[in-house]
Structure formats: structure tokens, C-alpha cells
C-alpha atoms as a PDB file:
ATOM      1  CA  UNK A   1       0.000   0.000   0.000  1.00  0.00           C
ATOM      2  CA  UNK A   2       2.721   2.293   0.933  1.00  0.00           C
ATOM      3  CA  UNK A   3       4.901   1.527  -2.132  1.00  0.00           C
ATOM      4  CA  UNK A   4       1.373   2.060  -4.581  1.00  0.00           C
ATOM      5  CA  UNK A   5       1.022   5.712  -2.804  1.00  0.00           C
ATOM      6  CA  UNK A   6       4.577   6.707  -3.042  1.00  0.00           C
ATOM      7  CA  UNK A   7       4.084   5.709  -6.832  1.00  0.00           C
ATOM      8  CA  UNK A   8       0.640   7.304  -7.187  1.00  0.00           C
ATOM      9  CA  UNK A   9       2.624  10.894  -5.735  1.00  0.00           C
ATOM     10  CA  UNK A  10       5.723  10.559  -7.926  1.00  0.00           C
ATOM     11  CA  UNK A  11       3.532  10.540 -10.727  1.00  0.00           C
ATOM     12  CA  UNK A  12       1.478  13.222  -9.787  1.00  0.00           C
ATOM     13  CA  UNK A  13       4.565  15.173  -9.381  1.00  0.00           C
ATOM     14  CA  UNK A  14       5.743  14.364 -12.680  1.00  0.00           C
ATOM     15  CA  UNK A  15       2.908  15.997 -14.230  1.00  0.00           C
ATOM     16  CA  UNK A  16       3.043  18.866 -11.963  1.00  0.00           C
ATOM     17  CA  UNK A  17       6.895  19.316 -13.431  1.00  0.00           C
ATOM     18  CA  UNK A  18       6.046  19.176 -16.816  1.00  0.00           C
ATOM     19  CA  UNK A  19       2.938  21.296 -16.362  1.00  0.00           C
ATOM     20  CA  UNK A  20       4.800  24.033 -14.613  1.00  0.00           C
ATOM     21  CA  UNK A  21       8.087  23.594 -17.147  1.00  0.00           C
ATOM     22  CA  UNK A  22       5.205  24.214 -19.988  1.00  0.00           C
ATOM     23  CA  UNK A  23       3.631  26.857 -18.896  1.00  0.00           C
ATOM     24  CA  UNK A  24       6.922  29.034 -18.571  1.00  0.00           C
ATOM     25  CA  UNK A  25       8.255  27.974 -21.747  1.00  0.00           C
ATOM     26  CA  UNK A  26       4.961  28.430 -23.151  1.00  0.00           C
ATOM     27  CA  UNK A  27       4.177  32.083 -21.615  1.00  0.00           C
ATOM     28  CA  UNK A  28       7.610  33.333 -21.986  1.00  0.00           C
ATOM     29  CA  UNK A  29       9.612  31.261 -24.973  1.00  0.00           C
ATOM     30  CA  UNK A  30      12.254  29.882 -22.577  1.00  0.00           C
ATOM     31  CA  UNK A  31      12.831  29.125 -19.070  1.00  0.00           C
ATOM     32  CA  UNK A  32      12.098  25.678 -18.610  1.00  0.00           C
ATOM     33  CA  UNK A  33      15.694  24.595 -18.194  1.00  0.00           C
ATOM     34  CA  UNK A  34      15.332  26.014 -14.609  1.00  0.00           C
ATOM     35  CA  UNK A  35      12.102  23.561 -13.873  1.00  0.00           C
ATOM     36  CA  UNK A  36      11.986  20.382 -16.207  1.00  0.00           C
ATOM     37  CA  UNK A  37      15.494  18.485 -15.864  1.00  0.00           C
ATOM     38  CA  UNK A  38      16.425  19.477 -12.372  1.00  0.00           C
ATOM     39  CA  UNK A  39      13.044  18.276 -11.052  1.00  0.00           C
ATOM     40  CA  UNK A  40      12.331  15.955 -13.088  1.00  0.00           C
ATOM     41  CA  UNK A  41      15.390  13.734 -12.727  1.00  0.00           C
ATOM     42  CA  UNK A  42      13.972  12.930  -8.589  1.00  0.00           C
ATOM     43  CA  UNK A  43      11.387  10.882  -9.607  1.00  0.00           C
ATOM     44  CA  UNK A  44      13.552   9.341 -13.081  1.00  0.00           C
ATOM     45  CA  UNK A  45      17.227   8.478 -13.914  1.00  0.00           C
ATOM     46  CA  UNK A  46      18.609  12.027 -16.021  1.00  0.00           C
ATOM     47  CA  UNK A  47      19.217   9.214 -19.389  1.00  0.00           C
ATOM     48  CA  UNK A  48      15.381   9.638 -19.135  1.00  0.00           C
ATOM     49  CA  UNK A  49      14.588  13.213 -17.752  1.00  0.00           C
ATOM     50  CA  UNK A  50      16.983  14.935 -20.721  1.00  0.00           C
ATOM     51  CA  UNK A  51      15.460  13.418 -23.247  1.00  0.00           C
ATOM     52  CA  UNK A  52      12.296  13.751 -22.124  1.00  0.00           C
ATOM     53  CA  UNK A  53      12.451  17.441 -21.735  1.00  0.00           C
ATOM     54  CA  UNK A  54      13.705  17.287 -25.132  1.00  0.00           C
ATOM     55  CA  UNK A  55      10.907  15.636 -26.715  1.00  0.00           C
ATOM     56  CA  UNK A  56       8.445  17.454 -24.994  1.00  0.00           C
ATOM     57  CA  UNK A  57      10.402  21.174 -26.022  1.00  0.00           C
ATOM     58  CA  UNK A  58       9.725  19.628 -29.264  1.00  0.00           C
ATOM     59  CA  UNK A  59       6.022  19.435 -29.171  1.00  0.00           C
ATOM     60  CA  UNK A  60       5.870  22.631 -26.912  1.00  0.00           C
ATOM     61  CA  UNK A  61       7.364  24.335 -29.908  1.00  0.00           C
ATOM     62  CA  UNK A  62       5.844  22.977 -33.090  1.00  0.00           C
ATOM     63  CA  UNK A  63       2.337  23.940 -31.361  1.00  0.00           C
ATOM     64  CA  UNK A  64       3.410  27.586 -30.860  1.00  0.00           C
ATOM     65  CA  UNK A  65       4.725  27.979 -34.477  1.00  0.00           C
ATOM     66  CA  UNK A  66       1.771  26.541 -35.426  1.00  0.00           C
ATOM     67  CA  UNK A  67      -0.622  28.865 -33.605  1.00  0.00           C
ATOM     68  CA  UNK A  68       1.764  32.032 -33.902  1.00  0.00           C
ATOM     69  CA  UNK A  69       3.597  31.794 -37.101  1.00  0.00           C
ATOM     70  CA  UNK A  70       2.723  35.322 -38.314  1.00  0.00           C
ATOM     71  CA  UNK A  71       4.414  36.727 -35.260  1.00  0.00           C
ATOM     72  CA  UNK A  72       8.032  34.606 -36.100  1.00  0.00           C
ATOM     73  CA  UNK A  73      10.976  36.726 -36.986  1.00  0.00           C
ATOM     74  CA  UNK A  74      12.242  34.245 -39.345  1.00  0.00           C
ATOM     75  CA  UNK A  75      15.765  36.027 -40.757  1.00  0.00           C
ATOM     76  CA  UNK A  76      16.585  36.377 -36.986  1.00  0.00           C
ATOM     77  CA  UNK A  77      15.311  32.923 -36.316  1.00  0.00           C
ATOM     78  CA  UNK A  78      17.365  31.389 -39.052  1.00  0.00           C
ATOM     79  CA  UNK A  79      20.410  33.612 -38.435  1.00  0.00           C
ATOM     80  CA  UNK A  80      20.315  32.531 -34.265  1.00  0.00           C
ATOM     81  CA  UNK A  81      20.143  28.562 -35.882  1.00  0.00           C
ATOM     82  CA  UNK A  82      22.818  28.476 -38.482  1.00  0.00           C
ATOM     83  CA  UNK A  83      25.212  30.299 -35.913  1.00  0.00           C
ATOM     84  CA  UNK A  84      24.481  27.880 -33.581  1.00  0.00           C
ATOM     85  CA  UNK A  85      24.954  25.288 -35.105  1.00  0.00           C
ATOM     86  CA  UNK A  86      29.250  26.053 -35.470  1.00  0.00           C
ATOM     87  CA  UNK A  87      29.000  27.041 -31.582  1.00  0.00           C
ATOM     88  CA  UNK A  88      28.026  23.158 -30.395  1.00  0.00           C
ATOM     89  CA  UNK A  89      31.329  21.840 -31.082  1.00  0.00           C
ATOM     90  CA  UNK A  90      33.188  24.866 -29.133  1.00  0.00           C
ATOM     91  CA  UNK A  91      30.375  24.127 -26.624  1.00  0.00           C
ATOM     92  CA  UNK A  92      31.561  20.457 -26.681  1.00  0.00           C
ATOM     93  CA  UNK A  93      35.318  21.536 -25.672  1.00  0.00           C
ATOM     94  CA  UNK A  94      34.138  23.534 -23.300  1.00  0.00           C
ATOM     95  CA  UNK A  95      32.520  20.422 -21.536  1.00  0.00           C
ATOM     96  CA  UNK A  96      35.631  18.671 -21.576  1.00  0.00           C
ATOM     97  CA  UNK A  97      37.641  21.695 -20.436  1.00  0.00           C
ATOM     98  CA  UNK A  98      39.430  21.343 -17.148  1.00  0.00           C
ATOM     99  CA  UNK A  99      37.947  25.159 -16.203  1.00  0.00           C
ATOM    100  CA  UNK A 100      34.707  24.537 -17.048  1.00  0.00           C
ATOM    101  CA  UNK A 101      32.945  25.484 -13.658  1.00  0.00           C
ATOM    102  CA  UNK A 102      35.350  28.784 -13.820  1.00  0.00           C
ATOM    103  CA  UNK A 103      33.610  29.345 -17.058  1.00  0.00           C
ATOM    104  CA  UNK A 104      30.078  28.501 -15.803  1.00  0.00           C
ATOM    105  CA  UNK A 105      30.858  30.936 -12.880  1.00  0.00           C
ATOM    106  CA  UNK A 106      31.874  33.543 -14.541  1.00  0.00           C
ATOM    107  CA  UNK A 107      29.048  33.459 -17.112  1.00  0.00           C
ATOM    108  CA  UNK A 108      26.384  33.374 -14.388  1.00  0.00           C
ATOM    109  CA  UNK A 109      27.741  36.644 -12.908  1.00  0.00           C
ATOM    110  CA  UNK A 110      27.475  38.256 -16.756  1.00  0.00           C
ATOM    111  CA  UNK A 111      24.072  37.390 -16.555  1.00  0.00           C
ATOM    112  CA  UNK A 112      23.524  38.704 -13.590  1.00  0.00           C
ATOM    113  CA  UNK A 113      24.826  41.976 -14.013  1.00  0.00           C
ATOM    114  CA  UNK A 114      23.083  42.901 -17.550  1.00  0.00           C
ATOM    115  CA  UNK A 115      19.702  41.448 -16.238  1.00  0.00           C
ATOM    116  CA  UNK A 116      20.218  43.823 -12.958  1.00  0.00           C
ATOM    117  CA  UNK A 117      21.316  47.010 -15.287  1.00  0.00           C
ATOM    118  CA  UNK A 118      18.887  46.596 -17.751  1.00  0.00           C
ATOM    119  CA  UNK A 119      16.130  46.427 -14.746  1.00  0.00           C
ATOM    120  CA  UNK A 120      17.949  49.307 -13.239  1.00  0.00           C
ATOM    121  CA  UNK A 121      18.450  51.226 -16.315  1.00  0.00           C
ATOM    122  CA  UNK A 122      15.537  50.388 -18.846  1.00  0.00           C
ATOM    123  CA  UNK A 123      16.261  51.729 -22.407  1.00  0.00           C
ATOM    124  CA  UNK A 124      19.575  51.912 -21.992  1.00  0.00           C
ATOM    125  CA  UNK A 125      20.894  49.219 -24.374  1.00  0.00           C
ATOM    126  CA  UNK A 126      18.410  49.051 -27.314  1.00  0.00           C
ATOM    127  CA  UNK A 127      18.270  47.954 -30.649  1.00  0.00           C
ATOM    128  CA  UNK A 128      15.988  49.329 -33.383  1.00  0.00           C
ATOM    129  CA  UNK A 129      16.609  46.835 -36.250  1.00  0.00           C
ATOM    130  CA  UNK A 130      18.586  43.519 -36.446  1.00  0.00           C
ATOM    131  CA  UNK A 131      22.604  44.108 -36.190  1.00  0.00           C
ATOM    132  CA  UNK A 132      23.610  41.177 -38.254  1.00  0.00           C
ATOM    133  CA  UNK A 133      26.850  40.448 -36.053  1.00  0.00           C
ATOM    134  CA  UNK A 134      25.643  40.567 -32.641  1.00  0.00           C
ATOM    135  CA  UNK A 135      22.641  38.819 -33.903  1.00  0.00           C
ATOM    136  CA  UNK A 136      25.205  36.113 -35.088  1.00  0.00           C
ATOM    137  CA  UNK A 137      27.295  36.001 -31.988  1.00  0.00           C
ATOM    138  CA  UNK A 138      24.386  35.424 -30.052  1.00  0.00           C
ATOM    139  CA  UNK A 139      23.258  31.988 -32.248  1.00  0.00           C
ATOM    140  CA  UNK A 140      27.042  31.453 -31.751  1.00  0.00           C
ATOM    141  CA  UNK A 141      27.139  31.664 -27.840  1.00  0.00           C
ATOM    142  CA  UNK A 142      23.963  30.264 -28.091  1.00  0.00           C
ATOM    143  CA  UNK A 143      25.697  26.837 -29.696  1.00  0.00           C
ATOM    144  CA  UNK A 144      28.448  26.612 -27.222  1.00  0.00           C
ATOM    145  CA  UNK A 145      26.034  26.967 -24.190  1.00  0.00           C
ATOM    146  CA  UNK A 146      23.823  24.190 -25.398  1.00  0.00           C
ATOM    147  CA  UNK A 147      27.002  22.010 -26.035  1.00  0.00           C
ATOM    148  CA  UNK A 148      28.417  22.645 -22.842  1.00  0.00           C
ATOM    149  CA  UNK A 149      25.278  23.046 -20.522  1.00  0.00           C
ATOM    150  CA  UNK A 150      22.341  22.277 -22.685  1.00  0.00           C
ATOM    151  CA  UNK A 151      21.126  25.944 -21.678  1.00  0.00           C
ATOM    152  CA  UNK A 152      20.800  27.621 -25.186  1.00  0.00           C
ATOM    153  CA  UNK A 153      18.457  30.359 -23.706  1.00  0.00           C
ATOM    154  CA  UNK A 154      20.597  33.309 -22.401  1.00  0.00           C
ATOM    155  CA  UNK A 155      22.194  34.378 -25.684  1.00  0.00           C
ATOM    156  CA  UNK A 156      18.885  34.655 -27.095  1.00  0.00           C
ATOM    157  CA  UNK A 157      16.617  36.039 -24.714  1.00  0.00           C
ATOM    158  CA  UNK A 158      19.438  38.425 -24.040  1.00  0.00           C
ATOM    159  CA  UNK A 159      19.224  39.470 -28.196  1.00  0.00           C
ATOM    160  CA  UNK A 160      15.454  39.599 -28.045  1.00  0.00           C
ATOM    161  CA  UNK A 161      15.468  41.933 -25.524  1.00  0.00           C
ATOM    162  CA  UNK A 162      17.750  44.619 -26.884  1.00  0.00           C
ATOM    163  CA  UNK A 163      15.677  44.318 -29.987  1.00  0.00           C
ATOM    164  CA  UNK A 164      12.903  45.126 -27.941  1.00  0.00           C
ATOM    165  CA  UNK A 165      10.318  42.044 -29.447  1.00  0.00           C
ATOM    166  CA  UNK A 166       6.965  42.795 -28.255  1.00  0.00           C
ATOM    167  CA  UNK A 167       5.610  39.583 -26.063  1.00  0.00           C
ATOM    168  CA  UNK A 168       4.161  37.789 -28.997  1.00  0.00           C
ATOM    169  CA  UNK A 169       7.167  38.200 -31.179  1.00  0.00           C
ATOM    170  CA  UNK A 170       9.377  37.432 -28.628  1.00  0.00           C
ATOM    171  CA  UNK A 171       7.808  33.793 -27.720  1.00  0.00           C
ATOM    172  CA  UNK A 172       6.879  32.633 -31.421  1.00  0.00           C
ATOM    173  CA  UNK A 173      10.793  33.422 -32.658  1.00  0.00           C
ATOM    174  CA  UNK A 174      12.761  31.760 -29.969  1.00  0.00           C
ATOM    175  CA  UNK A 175      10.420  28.694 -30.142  1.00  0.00           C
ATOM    176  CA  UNK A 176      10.831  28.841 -34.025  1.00  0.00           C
ATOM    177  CA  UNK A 177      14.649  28.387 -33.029  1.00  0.00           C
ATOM    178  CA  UNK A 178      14.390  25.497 -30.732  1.00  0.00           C
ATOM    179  CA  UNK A 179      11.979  23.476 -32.858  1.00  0.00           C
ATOM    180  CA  UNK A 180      14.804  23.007 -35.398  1.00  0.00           C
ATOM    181  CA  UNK A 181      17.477  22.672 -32.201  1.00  0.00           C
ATOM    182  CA  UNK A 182      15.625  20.511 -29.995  1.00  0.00           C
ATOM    183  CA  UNK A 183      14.780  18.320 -33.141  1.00  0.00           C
ATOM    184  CA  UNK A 184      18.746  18.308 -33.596  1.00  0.00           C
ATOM    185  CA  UNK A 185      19.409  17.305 -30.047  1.00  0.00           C
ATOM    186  CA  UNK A 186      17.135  14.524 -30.611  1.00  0.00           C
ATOM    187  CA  UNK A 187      18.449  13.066 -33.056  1.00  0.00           C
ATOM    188  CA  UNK A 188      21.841  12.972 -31.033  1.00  0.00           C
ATOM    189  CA  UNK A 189      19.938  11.454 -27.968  1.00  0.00           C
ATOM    190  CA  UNK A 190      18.596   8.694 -30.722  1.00  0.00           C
ATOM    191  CA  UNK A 191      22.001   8.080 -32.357  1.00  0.00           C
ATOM    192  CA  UNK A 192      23.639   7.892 -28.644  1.00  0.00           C
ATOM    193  CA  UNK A 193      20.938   4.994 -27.974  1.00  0.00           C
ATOM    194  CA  UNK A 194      19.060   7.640 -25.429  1.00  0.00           C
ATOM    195  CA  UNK A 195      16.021   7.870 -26.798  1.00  0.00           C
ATOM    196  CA  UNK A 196      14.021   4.411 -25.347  1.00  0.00           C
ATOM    197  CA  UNK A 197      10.755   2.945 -24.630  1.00  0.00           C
ATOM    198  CA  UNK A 198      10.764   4.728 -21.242  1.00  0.00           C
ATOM    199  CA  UNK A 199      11.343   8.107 -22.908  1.00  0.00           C
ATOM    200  CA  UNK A 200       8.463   7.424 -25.179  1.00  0.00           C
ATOM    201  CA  UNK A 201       6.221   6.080 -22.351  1.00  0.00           C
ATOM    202  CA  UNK A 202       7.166   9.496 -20.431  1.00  0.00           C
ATOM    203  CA  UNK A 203       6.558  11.757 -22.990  1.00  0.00           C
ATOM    204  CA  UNK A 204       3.138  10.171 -23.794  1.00  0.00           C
ATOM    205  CA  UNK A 205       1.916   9.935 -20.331  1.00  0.00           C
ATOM    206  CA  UNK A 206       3.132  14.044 -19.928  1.00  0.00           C
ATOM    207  CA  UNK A 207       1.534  14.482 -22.846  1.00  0.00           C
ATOM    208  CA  UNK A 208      -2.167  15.525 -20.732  1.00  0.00           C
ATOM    209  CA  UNK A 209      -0.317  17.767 -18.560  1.00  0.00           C
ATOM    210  CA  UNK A 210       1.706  19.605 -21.253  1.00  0.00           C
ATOM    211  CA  UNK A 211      -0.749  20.620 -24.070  1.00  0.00           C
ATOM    212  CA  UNK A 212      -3.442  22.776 -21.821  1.00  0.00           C
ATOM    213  CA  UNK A 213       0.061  24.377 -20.099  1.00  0.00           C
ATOM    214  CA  UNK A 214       0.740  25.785 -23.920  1.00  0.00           C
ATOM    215  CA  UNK A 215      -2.596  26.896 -24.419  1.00  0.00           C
ATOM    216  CA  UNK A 216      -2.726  28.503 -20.833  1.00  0.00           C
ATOM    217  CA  UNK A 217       0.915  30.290 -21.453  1.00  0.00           C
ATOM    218  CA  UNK A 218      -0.206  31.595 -24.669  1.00  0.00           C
ATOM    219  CA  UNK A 219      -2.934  33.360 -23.200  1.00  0.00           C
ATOM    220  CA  UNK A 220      -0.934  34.750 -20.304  1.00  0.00           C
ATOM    221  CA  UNK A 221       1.920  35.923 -22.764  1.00  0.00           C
ATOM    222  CA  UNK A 222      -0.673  37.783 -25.080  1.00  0.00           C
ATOM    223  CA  UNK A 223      -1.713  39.522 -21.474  1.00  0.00           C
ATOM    224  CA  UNK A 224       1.693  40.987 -21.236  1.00  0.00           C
ATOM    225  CA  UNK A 225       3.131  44.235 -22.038  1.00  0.00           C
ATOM    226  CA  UNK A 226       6.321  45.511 -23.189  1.00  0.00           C
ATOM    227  CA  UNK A 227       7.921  47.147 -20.714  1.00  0.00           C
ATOM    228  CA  UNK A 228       6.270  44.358 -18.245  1.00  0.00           C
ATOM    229  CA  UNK A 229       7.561  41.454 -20.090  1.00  0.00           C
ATOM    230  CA  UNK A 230      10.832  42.769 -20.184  1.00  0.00           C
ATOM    231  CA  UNK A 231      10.714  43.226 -16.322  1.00  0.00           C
ATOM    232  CA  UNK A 232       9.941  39.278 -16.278  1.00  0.00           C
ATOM    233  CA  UNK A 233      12.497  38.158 -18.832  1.00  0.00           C
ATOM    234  CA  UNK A 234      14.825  40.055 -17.165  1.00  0.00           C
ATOM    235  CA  UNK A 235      14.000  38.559 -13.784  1.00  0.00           C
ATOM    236  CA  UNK A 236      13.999  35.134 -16.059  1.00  0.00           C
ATOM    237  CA  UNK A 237      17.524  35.947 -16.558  1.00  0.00           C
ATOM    238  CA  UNK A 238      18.803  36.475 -12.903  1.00  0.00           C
ATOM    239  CA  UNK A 239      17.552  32.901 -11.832  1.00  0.00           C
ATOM    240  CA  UNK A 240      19.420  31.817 -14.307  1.00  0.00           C
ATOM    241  CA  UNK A 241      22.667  33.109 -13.603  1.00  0.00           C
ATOM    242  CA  UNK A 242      21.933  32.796 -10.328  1.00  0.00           C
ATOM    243  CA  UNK A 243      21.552  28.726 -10.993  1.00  0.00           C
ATOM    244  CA  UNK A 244      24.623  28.599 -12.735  1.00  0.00           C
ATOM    245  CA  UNK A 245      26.926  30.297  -9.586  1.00  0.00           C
ATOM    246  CA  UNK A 246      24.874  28.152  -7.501  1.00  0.00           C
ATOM    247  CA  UNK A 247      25.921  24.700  -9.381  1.00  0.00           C
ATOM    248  CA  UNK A 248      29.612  26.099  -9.578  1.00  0.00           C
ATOM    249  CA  UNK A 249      29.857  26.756  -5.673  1.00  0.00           C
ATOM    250  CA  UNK A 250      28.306  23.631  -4.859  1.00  0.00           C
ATOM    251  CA  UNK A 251      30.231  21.626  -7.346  1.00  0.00           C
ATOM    252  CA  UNK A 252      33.483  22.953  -5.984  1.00  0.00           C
ATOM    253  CA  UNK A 253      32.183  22.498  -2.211  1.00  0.00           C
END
């Protein structure tokens, strides 16, 4: 009886996870990293939780470009991907470097600060139309984060809000750019012999939870203003620098 209710709750929990992780993504265009793998590899082995958050950013995505392609930046979209995808091999070496968690540390501070000046100092650093190399760069840090730390997210948010994307815009663009990156980390999970039955199973018993979160975060993000959404990502931003100081001072402890 014991061992059915512990089983009963972990699955509960589960759903809760993925709910939650979809409802940020969904409402905001990124975020999840900070709920869905952390939490979700309590109740399941990480060889399951990663690529079940994959799978699952996957479906999150092709629903939003579905329901909000007119709103897609697509040059900056396709711009962010291509220069990503020579930034996963540098992201790879970076893995495998020896400084690593000096590197995590010190890009968790950078985050920190420009999230805290921008929400100090709103307006200051603004861009009116698409700067071809910074938009580059970014697809480019972009890559090497999500070969490193499979956190693709800062680089981008970070470019979206200097080009000042309204709520809408901002969502429906970055998921346009992980549909075609998530779908490329799957296929790396499936060639690495990652992607199993249990992953499957997962993903199809998430599958309730996850599909009213999207609908739900679409609603809230079309709620949002400008100025107010940037407040948010920018908040978005701290937690996640904040998480990535956090897992270099407790890795070194």
C-alpha cells in the first residue's frame, strides 16, 4: 500500500513538473531549463529526464509555431540557428575543459549583471533593427552553451530583448529556433541509444499535462506588455545566472 502511494505521488509530481516547465516555456519562450530536468530527474534516472524534456520542447514548440507563425521573426530565427549550429562543437570543448565550472561561474555573474542594469536602467541598451553580427554572436554563444550546458536560452533572450520584441514576437521566434534545435538534439539522444521505450512512455503519459500548459501560457503571454515582459524576462535571466553560480559553488564544495 505504501509503495502504490509513493508511486501514485511521484507521478502526480511528474505531471506537476512538466505542467509548470510548460507553462513558462509556453508564456515566456524559454525558461524551462530552470524547472523540467532538475526536477524531473527525482522521480527518473537524467538518461530519461533529458530526453524527455527534449521531446516534450519539441512538441511545446511545433504547437506555438503553429498557432503564432505570423508573429516569427524568421531572418533572426534562421540567423540565431545556423550560428548555432558552429558554436556546439566549441560548446563540446568547453565540456571537456578542465575550467569549465570557472567558465560557468563567470558566465552566471554576466548574466547577472546585464539582467540587474537593464532592470535598473531600462532603455539603456536598445536595438531598433537587427545588427547582423551581434545577432550572429548570439546563435554562436547560443551553440556553445547548449554544447556545454544544454542551456541555449541566455544568448537569445538576451538578443530579443535589446531588440525590444513585443511579447508575442518574442515567444513565437525563440520557439521557431528550438523546434529546429531541440529536433537536432534529438536526433543525437537517438544516435547515442538515449532515446528508449521509457522516454516514449514518459513523454506520452506528460503528454495531458503539457498541451493545456501551452494553451494557458499563450494566453498569459498575449496579457503581457512591453515594458512588463521585459521586467519578467529580465527577472527570467537572474535565476538563471543565479543557478549557474549556484551549481559552480556547490560543485566545488
Amino acid at each position: 500500500m505504501f509503495w502504490e502511494i509513493a508511486i501514485h505521488a511521484s507521478l502526480l509530481f511528474i505531471l506537476a513538473i512538466v505542467f509548470a516547465a510548460t507553462l513558462v516555456r509556453s508564456a515566456f519562450g524559454f525558461g524551462e531549463a530552470l524547472i523540467a530536468v532538475p526536477l524531473l530527474a527525482l522521480f527518473m534516472p537524467v538518461q530519461v529526464a533529458a530526453p524527455l524534456a527534449v521531446l516534450l520542447s519539441i512538441s511545446v514548440a511545433a504547437v506555438v509555431v503553429v498557432q503564432d507563425w505570423r508573429h516569427i521573426h524568421l531572418r533572426s530565427a534562421a540567423g540565431l540557428l545556423l550560428a548555432t549550429v558552429f558554436g556546439i562543437p566549441l560548446g563540446l570543448l568547453v565540456l571537456t575543459c578542465a575550467h569549465q565550472q570557472w567558465v560557468k561561474a563567470g558566465l552566471g555573474i554576466f548574466i547577472m549583471l546585464f539582467a540587474a542594469y537593464s532592470l535598473l536602467s531600462p532603455g539603456t541598451f536598445r536595438l531598433d533593427r537587427d545588427n547582423r553580427p551581434l545577432l550572429l554572436l548570439s546563435g554562436f554563444l547560443a551553440g556553445i552553451l547548449g554544447g556545454a550546458y544544454g542551456m541555449n536560452g541566455p544568448p537569445l533572450v538576451i538578443y530579443g530583448s535589446l531588440r525590444r520584441w513585443s511579447p508575442q514576437h518574442f515567444r513565437a521566434t525563440l520557439h521557431a529556433y528550438f523546434l529546429p534545435a531541440s529536433i537536432l538534439g534529438m536526433i543525437g539522444y537517438w544516435s547515442a541509444g538515449l532515446w528508449t521505450r521509457t522516454v516514449t512512455h514518459e513523454f506520452l503519459f506528460s503528454v495531458p499535462a503539457m498541451l493545456p500548459a501551452v494553451f494557458l501560457g499563450r494566453a498569459i503571454n498575449r496579457r503581457f506588455s512591453g515594458t512588463g515582459f521585459l521586467n519578467y524576462v529580465y527577472g527570467g535571466l537572474m535565476l538563471i545566472g543565479a543557478m549557474l553560480l549556484w551549481e559552480t559553488l556547490t560543485h566545488r564544495a
